[in-house]
C-alpha atoms as a PDB file:
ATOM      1  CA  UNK A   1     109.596  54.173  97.798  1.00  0.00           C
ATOM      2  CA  UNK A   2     110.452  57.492  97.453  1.00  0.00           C
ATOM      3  CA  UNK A   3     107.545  59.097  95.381  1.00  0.00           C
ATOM      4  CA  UNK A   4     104.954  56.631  97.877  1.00  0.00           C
ATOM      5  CA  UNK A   5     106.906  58.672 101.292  1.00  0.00           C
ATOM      6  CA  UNK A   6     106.593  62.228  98.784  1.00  0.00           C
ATOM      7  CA  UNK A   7     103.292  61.342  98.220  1.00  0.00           C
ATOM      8  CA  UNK A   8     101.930  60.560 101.748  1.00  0.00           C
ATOM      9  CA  UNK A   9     103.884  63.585 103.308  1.00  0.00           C
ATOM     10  CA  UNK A  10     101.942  65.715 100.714  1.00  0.00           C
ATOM     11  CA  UNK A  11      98.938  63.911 101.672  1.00  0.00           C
ATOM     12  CA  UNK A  12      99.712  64.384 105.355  1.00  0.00           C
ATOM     13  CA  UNK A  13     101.017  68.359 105.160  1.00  0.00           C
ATOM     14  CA  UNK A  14      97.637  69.138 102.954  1.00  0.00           C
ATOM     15  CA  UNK A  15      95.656  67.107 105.685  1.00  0.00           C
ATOM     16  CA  UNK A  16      97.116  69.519 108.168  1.00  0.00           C
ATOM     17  CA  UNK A  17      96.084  72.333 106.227  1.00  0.00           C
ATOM     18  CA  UNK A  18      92.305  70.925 105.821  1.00  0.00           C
ATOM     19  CA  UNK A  19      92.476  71.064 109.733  1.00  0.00           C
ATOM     20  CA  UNK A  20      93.357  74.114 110.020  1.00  0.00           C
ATOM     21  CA  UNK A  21      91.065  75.815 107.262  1.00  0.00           C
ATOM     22  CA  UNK A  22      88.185  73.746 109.380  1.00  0.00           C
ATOM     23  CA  UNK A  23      89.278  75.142 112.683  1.00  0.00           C
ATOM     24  CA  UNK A  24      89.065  78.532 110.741  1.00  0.00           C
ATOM     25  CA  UNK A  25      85.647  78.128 109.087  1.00  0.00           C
ATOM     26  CA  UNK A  26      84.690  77.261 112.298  1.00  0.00           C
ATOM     27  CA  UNK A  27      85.624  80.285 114.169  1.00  0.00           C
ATOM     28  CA  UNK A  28      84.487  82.584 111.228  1.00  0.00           C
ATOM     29  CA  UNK A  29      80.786  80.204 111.804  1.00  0.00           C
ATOM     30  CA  UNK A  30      80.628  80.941 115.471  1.00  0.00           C
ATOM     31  CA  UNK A  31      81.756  84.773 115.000  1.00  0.00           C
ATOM     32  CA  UNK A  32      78.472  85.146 112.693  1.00  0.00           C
ATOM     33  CA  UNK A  33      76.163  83.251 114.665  1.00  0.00           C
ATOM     34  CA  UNK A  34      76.982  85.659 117.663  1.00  0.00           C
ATOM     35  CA  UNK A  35      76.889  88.626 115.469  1.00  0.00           C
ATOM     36  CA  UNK A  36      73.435  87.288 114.339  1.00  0.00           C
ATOM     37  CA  UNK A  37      72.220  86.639 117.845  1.00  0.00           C
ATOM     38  CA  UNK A  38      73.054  90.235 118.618  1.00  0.00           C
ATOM     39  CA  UNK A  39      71.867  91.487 115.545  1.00  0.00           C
ATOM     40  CA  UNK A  40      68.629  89.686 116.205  1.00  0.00           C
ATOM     41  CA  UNK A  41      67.948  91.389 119.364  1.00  0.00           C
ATOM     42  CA  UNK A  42      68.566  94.613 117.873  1.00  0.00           C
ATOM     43  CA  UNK A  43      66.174  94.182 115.790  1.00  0.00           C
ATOM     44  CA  UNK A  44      63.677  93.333 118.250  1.00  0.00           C
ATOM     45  CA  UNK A  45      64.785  95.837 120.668  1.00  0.00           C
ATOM     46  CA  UNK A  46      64.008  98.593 117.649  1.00  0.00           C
ATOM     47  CA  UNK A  47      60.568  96.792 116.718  1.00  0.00           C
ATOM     48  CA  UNK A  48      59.516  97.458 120.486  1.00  0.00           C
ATOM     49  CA  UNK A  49      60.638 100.996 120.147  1.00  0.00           C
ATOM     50  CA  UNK A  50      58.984 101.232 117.220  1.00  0.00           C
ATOM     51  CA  UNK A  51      55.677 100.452 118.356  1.00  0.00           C
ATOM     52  CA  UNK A  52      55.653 102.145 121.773  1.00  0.00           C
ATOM     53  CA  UNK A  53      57.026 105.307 119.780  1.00  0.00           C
ATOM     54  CA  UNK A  54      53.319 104.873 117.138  1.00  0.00           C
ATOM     55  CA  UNK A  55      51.463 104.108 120.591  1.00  0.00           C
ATOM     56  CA  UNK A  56      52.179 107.063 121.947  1.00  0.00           C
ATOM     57  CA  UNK A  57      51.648 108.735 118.662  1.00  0.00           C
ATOM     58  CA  UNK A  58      48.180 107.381 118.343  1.00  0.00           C
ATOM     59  CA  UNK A  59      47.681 108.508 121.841  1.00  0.00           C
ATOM     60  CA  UNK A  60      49.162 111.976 121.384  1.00  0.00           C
ATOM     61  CA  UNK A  61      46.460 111.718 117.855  1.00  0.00           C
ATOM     62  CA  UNK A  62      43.725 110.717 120.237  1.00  0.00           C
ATOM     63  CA  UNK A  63      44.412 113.624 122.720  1.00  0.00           C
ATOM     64  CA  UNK A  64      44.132 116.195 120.204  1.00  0.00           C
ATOM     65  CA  UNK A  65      41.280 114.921 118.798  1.00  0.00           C
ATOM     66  CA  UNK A  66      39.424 114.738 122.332  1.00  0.00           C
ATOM     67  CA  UNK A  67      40.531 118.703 122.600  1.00  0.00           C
ATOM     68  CA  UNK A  68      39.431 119.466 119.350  1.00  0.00           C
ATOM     69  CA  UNK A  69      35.606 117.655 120.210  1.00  0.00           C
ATOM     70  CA  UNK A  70      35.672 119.320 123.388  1.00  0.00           C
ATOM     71  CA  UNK A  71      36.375 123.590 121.811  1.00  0.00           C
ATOM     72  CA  UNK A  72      33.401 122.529 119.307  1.00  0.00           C
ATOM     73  CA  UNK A  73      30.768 121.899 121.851  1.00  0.00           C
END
């Protein structure tokens, strides 16, 4: 009887553990998915930057081409 009681309170404490490690894993999971989120929208936030910064680049390009058309006629 002895080993069977050593054996289930093993089972039992290392059950406990399992829970916890979950509950851990778990936390760790949600910390990344928010990081990701935010990460995500960073990214897009910089894409949109990105192409209003080579819009107005393209229009500054167009501007200076429209001067130089204009000084050769």
């Amino acid at each position: 009887m002895d080993r069977l009681e050593a054996a289930i309170q093993k089972l039992v404490a290392r059950h406990r553990e399992f829970l916890v490690d979950n509950a851990s894993l778990r936390e760790q999971i949600l910390l990344r998915d928010a990081k990701m989120l935010a990460l995500e929208a960073e990214i897009r936030d910089l894409n949109q930057r990105r192409q209003d910064v080579t819009k107005r680049i393209d229009d500054l390009i167009a501007q200076i081409e429209q001067i130089e058309n204009q000084e050769l006629f």
